[in-house]
PDB file of N, CA and C in Angstrom:
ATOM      1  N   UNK A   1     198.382  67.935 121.342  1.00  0.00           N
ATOM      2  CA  UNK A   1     197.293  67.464 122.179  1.00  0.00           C
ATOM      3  C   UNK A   1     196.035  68.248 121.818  1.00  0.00           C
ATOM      4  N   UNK A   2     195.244  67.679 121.434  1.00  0.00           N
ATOM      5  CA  UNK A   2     193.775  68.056 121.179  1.00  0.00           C
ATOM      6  C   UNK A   2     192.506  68.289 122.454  1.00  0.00           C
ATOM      7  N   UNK A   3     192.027  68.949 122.734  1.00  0.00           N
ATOM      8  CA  UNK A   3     190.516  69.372 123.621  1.00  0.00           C
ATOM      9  C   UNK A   3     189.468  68.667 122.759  1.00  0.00           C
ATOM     10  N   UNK A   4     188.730  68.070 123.033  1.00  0.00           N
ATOM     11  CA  UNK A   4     187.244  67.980 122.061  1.00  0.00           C
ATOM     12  C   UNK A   4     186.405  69.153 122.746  1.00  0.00           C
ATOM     13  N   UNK A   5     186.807  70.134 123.895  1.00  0.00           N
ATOM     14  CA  UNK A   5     185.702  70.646 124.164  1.00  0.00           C
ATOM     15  C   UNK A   5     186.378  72.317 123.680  1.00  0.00           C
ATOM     16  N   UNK A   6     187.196  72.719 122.936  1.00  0.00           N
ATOM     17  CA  UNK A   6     187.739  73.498 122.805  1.00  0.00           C
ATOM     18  C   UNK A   6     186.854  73.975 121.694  1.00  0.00           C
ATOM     19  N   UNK A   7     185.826  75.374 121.367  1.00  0.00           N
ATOM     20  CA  UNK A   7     184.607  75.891 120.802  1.00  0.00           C
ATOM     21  C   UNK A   7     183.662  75.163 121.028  1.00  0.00           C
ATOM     22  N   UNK A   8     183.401  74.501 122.075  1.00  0.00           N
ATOM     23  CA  UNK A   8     181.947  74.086 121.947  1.00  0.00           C
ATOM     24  C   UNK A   8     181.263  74.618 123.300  1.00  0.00           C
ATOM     25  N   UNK A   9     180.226  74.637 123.755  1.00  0.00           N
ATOM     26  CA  UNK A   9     178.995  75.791 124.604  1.00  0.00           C
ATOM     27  C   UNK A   9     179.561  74.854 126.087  1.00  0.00           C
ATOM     28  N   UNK A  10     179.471  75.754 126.520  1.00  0.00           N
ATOM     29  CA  UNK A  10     178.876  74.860 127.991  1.00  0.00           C
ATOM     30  C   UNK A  10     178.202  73.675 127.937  1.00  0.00           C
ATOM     31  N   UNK A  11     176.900  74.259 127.447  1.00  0.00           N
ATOM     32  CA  UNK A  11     175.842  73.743 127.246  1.00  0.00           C
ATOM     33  C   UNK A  11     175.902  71.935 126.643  1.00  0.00           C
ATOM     34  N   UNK A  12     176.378  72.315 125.949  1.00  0.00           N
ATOM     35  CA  UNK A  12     177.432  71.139 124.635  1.00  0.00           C
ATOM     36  C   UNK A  12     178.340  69.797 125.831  1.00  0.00           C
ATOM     37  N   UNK A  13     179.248  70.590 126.848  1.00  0.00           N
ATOM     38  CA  UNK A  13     179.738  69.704 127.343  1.00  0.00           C
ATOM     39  C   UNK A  13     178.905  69.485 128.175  1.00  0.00           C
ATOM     40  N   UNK A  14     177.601  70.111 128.726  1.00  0.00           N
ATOM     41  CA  UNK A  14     176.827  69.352 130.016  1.00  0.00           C
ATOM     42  C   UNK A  14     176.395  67.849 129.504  1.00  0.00           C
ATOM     43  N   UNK A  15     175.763  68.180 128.071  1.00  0.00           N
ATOM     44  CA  UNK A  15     174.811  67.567 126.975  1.00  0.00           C
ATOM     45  C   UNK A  15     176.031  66.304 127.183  1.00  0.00           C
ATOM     46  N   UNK A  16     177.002  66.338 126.469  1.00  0.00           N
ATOM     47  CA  UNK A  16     178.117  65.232 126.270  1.00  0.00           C
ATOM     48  C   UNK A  16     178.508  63.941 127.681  1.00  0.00           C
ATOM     49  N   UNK A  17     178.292  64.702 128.769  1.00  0.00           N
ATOM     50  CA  UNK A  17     178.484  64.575 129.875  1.00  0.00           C
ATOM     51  C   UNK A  17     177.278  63.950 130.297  1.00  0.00           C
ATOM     52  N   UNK A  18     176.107  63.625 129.689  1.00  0.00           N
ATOM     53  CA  UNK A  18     175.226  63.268 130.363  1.00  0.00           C
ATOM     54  C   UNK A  18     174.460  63.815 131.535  1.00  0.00           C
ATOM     55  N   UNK A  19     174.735  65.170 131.963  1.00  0.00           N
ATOM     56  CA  UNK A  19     174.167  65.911 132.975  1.00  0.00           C
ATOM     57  C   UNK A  19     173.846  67.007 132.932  1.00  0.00           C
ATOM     58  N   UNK A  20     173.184  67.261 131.545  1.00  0.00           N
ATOM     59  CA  UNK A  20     172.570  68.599 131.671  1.00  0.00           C
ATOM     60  C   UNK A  20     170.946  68.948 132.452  1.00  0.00           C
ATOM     61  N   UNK A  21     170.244  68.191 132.487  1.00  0.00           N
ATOM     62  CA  UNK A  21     169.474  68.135 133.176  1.00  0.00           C
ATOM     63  C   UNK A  21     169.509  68.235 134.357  1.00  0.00           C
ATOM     64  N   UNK A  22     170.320  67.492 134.951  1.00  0.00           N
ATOM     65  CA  UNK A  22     170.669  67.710 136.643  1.00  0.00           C
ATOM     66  C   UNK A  22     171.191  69.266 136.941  1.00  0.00           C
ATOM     67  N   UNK A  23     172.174  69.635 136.582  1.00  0.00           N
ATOM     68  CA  UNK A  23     172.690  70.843 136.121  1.00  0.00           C
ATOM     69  C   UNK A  23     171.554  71.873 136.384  1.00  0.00           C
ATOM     70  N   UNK A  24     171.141  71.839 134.724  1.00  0.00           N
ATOM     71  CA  UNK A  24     169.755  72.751 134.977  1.00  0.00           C
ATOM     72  C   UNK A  24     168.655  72.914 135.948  1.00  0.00           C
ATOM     73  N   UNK A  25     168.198  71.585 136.374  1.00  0.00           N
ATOM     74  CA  UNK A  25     167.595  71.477 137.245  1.00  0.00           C
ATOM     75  C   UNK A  25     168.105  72.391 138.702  1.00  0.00           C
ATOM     76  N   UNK A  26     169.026  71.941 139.356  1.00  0.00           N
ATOM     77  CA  UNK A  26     169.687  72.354 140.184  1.00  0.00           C
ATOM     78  C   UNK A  26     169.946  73.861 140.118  1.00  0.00           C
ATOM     79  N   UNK A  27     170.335  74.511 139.070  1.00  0.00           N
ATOM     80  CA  UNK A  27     170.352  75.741 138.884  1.00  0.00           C
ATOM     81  C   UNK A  27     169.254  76.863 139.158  1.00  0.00           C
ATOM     82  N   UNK A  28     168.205  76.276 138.582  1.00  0.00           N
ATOM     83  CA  UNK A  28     166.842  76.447 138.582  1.00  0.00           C
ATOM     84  C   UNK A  28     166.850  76.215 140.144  1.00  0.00           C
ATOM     85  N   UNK A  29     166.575  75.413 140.765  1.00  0.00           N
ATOM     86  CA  UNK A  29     165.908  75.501 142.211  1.00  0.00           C
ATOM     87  C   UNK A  29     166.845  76.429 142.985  1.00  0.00           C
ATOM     88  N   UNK A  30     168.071  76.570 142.816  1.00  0.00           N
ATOM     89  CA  UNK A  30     169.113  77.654 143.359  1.00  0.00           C
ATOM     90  C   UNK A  30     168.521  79.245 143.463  1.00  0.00           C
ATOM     91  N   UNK A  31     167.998  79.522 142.066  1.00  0.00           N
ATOM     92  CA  UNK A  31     168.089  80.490 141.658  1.00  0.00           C
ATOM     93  C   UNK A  31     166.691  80.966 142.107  1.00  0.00           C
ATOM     94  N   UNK A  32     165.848  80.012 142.005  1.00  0.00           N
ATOM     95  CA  UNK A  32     164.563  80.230 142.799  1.00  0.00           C
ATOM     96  C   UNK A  32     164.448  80.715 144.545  1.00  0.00           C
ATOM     97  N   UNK A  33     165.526  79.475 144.997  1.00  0.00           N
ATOM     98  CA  UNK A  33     165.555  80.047 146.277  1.00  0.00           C
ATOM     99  C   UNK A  33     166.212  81.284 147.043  1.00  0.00           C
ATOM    100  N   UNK A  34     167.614  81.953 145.770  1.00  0.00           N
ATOM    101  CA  UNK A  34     167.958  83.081 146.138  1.00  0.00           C
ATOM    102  C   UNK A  34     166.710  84.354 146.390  1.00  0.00           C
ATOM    103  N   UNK A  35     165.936  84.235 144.814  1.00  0.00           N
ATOM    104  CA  UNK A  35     165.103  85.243 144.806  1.00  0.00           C
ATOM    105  C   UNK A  35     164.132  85.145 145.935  1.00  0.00           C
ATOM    106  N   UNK A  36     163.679  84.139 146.418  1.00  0.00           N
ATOM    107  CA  UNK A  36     162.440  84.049 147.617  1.00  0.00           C
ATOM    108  C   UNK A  36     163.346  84.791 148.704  1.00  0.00           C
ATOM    109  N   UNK A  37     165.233  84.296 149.208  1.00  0.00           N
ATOM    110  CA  UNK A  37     165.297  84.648 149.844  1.00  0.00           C
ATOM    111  C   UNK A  37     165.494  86.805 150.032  1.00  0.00           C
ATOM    112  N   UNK A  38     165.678  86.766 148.893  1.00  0.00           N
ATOM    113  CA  UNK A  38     165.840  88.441 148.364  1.00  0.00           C
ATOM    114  C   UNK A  38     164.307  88.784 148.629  1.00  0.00           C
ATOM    115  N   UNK A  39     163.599  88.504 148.479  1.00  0.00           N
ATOM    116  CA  UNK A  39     161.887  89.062 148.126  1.00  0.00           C
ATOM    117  C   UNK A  39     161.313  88.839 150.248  1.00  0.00           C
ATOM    118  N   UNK A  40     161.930  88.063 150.669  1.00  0.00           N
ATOM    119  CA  UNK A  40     162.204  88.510 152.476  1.00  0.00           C
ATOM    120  C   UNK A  40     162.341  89.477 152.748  1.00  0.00           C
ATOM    121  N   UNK A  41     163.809  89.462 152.333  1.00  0.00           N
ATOM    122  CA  UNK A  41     165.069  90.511 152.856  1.00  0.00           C
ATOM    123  C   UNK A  41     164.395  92.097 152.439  1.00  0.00           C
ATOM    124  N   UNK A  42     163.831  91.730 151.323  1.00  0.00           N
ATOM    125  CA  UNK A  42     163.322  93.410 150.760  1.00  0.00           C
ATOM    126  C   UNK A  42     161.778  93.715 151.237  1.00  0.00           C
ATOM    127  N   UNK A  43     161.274  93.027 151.580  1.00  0.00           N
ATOM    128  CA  UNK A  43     159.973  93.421 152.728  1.00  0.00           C
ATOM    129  C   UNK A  43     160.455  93.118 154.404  1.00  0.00           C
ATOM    130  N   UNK A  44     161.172  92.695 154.308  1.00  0.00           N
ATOM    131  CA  UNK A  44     161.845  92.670 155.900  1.00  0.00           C
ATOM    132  C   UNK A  44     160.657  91.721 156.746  1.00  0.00           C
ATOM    133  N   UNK A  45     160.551  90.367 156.028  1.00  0.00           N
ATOM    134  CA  UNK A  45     159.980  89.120 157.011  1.00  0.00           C
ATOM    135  C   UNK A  45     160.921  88.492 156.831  1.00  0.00           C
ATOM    136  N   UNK A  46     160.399  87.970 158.233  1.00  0.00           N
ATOM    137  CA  UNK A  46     161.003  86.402 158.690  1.00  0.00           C
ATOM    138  C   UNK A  46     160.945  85.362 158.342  1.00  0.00           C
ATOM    139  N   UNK A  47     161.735  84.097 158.537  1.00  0.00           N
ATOM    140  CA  UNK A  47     161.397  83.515 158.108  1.00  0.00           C
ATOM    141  C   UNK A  47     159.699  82.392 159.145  1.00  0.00           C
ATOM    142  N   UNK A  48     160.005  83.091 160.301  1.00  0.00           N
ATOM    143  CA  UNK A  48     158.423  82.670 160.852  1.00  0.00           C
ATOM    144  C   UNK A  48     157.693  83.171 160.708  1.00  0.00           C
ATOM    145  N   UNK A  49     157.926  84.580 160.653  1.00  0.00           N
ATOM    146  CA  UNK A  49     156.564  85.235 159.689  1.00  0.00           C
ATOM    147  C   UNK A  49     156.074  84.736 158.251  1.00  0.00           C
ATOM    148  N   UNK A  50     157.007  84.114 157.364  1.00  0.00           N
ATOM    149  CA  UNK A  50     156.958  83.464 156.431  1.00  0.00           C
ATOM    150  C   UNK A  50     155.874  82.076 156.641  1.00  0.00           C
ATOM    151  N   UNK A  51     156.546  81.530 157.543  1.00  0.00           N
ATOM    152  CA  UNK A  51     156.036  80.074 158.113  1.00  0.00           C
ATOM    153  C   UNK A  51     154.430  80.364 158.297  1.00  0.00           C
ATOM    154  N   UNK A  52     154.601  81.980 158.991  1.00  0.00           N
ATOM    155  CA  UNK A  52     153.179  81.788 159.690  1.00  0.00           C
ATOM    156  C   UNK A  52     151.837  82.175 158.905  1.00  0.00           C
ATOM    157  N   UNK A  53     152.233  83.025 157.534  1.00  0.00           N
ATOM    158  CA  UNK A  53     151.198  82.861 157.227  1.00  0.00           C
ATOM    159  C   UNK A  53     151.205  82.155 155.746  1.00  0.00           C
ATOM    160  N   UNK A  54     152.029  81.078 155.616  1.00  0.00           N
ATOM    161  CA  UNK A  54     152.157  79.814 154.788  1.00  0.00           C
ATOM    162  C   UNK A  54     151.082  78.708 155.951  1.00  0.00           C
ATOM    163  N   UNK A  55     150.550  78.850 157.340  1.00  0.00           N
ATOM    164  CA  UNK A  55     150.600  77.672 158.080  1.00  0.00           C
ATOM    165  C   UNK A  55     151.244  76.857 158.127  1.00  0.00           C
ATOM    166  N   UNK A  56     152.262  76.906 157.744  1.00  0.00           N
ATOM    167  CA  UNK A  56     153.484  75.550 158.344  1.00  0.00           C
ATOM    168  C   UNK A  56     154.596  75.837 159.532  1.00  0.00           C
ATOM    169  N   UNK A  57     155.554  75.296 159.154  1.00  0.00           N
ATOM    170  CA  UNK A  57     156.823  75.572 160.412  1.00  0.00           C
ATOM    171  C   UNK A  57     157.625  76.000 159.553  1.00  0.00           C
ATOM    172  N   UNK A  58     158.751  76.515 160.462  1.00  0.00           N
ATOM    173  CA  UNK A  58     159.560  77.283 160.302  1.00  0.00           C
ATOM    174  C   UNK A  58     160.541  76.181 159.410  1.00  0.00           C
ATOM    175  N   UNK A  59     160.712  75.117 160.205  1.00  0.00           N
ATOM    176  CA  UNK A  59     161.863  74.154 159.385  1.00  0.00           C
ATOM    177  C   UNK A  59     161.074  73.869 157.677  1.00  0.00           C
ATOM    178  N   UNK A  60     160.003  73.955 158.073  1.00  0.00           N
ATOM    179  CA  UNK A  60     159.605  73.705 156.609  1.00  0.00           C
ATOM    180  C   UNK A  60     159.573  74.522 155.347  1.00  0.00           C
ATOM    181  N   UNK A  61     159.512  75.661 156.207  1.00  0.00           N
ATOM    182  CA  UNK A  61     159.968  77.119 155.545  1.00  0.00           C
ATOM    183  C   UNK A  61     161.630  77.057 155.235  1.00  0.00           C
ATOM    184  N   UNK A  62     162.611  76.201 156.153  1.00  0.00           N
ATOM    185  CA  UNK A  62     164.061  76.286 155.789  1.00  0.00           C
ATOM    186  C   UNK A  62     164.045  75.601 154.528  1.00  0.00           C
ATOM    187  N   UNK A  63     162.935  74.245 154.032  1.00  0.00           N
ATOM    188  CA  UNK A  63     163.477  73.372 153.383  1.00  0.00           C
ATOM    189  C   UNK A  63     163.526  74.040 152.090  1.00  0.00           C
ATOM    190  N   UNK A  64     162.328  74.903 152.190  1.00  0.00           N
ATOM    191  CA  UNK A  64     161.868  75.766 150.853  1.00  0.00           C
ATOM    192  C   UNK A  64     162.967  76.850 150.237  1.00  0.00           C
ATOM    193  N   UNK A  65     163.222  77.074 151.055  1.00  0.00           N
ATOM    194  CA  UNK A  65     164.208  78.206 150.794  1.00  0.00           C
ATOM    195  C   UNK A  65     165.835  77.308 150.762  1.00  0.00           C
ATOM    196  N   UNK A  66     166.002  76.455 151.034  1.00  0.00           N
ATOM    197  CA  UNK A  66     167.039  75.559 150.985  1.00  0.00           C
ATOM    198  C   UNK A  66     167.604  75.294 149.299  1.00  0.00           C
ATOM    199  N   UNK A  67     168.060  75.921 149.202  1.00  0.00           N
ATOM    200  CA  UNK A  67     168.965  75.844 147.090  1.00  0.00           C
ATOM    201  C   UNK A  67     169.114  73.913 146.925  1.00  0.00           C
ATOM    202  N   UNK A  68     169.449  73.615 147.896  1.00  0.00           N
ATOM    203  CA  UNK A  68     169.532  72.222 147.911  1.00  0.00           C
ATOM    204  C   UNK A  68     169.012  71.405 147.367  1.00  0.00           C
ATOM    205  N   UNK A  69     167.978  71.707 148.098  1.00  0.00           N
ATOM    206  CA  UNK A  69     166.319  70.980 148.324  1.00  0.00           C
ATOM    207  C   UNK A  69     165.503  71.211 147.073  1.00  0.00           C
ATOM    208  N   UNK A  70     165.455  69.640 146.477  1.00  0.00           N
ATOM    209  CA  UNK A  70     164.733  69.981 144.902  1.00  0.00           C
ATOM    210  C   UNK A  70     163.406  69.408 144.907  1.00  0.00           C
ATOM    211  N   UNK A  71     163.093  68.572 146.092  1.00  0.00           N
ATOM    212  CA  UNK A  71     161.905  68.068 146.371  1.00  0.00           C
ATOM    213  C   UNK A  71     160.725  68.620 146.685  1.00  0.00           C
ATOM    214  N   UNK A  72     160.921  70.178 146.765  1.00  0.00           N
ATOM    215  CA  UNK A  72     159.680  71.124 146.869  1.00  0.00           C
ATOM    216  C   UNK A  72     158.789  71.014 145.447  1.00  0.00           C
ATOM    217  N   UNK A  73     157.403  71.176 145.898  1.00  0.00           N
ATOM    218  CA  UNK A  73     155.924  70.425 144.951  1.00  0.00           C
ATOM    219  C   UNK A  73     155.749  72.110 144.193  1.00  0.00           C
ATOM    220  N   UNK A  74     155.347  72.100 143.008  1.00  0.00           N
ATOM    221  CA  UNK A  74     154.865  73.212 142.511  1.00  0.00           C
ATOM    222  C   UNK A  74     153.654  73.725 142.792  1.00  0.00           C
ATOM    223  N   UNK A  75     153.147  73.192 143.762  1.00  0.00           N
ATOM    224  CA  UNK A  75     151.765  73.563 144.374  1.00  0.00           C
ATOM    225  C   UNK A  75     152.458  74.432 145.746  1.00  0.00           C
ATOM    226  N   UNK A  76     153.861  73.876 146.172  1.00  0.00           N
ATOM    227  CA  UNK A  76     154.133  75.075 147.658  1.00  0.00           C
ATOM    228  C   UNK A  76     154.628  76.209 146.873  1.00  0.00           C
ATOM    229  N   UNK A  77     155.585  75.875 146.282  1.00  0.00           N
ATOM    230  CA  UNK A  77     155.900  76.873 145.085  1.00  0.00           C
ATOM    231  C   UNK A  77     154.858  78.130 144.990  1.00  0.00           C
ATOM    232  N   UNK A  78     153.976  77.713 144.265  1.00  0.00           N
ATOM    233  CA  UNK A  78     152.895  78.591 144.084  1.00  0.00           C
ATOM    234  C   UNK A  78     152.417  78.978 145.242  1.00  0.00           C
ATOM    235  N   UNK A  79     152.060  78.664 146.206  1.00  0.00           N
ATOM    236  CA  UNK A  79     151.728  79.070 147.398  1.00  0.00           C
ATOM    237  C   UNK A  79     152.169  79.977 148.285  1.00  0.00           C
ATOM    238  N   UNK A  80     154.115  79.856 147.823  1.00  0.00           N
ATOM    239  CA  UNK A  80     155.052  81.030 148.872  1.00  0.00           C
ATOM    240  C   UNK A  80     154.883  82.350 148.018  1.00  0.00           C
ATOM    241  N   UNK A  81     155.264  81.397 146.427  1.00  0.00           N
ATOM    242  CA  UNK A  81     155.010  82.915 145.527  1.00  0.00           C
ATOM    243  C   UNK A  81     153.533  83.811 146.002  1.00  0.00           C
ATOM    244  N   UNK A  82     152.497  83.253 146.329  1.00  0.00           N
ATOM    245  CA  UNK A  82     151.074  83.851 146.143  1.00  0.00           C
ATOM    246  C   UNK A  82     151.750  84.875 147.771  1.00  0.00           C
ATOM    247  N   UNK A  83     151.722  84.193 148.758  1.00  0.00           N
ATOM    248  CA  UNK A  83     151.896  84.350 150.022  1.00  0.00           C
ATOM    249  C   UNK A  83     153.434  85.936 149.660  1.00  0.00           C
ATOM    250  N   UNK A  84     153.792  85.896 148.887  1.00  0.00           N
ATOM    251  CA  UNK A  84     154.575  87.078 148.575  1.00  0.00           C
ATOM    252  C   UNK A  84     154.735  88.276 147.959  1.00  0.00           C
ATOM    253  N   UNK A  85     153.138  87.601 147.557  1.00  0.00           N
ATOM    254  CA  UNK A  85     152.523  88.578 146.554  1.00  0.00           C
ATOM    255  C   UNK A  85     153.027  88.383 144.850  1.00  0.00           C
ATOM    256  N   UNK A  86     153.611  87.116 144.702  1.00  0.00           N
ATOM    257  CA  UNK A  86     154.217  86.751 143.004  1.00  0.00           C
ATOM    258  C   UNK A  86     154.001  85.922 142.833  1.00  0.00           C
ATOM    259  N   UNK A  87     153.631  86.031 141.610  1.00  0.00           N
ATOM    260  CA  UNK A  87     153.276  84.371 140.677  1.00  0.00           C
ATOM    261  C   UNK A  87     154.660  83.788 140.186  1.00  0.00           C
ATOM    262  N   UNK A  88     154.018  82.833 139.865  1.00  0.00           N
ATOM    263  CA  UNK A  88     155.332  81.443 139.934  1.00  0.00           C
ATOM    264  C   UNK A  88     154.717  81.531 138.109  1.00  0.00           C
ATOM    265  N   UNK A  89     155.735  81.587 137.642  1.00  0.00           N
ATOM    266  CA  UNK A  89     155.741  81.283 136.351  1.00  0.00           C
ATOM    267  C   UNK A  89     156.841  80.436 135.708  1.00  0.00           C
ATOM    268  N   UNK A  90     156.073  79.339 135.135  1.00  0.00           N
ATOM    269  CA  UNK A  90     157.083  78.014 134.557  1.00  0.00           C
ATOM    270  C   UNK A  90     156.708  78.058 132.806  1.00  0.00           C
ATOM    271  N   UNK A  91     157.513  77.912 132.343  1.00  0.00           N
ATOM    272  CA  UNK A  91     157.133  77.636 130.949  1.00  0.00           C
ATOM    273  C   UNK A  91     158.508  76.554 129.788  1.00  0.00           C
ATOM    274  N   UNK A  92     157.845  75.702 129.178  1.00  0.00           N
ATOM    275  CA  UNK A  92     158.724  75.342 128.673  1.00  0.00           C
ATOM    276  C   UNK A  92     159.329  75.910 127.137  1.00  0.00           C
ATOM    277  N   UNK A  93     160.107  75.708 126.950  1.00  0.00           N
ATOM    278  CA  UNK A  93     161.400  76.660 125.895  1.00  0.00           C
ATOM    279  C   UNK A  93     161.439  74.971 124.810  1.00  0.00           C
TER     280      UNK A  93
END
C-alpha cells in the first residue's frame, strides 16, 4: 500500500487539497488574535478598557479578538495595533 503524501510538506498536502489558503488564512487571524490577546494580559487592560479607548463596545472588541472571526477590516486592525502602541505589519512573501 502506497501514501502519495508520504515526503511531501504539509504545505504540499494543503496545496493538493485545495485549502491552503483557507488554512493560512485562518492561521493568520488565530495567531493575530492570540498576540492582541497576550499584549492585554501584559499591560493588564481590559477588554473595556480596550473598547474604550478604540470608541466602540465591548462585544465589538470580543469580535476582534475572536481567532474565529476573519471578517475584521485592516483599517481596525491597524487601529487596535496603534491603540496598543504596535504597528500592524503585512507584507507579501
Amino acid at each position: 500500500m502506497s501514501n502519495k503524501h508520504i515526503g511531501s510538506s504539509f504545505e504540499d498536502f494543503l496545496k493538493a487539497e485545495g485549502i491552503e489558503d483557507e488554512v493560512t488564512g485562518n492561521a493568520v487571524k488565530k495567531l493575530l488574535s492570540y498576540q492582541l490577546l497576550e499584549k492585554l494580559e501584559k499591560d493588564n487592560m481590559t477588554k473595556s478598557e480596550l473598547a474604550a479607548r478604540l470608541s466602540t463596545s465591548r462585544s465589538a472588541v470580543n469580535r476582534i479578538l475572536d481567532p474565529n472571526n476573519e471578517s475584521i477590516t485592516l483599517t481596525t486592525l491597524q487601529k487596535v495595533a496603534e491603540v496598543l502602541g504596535k504597528k500592524l505589519k503585512i507584507e507579501l512573501v
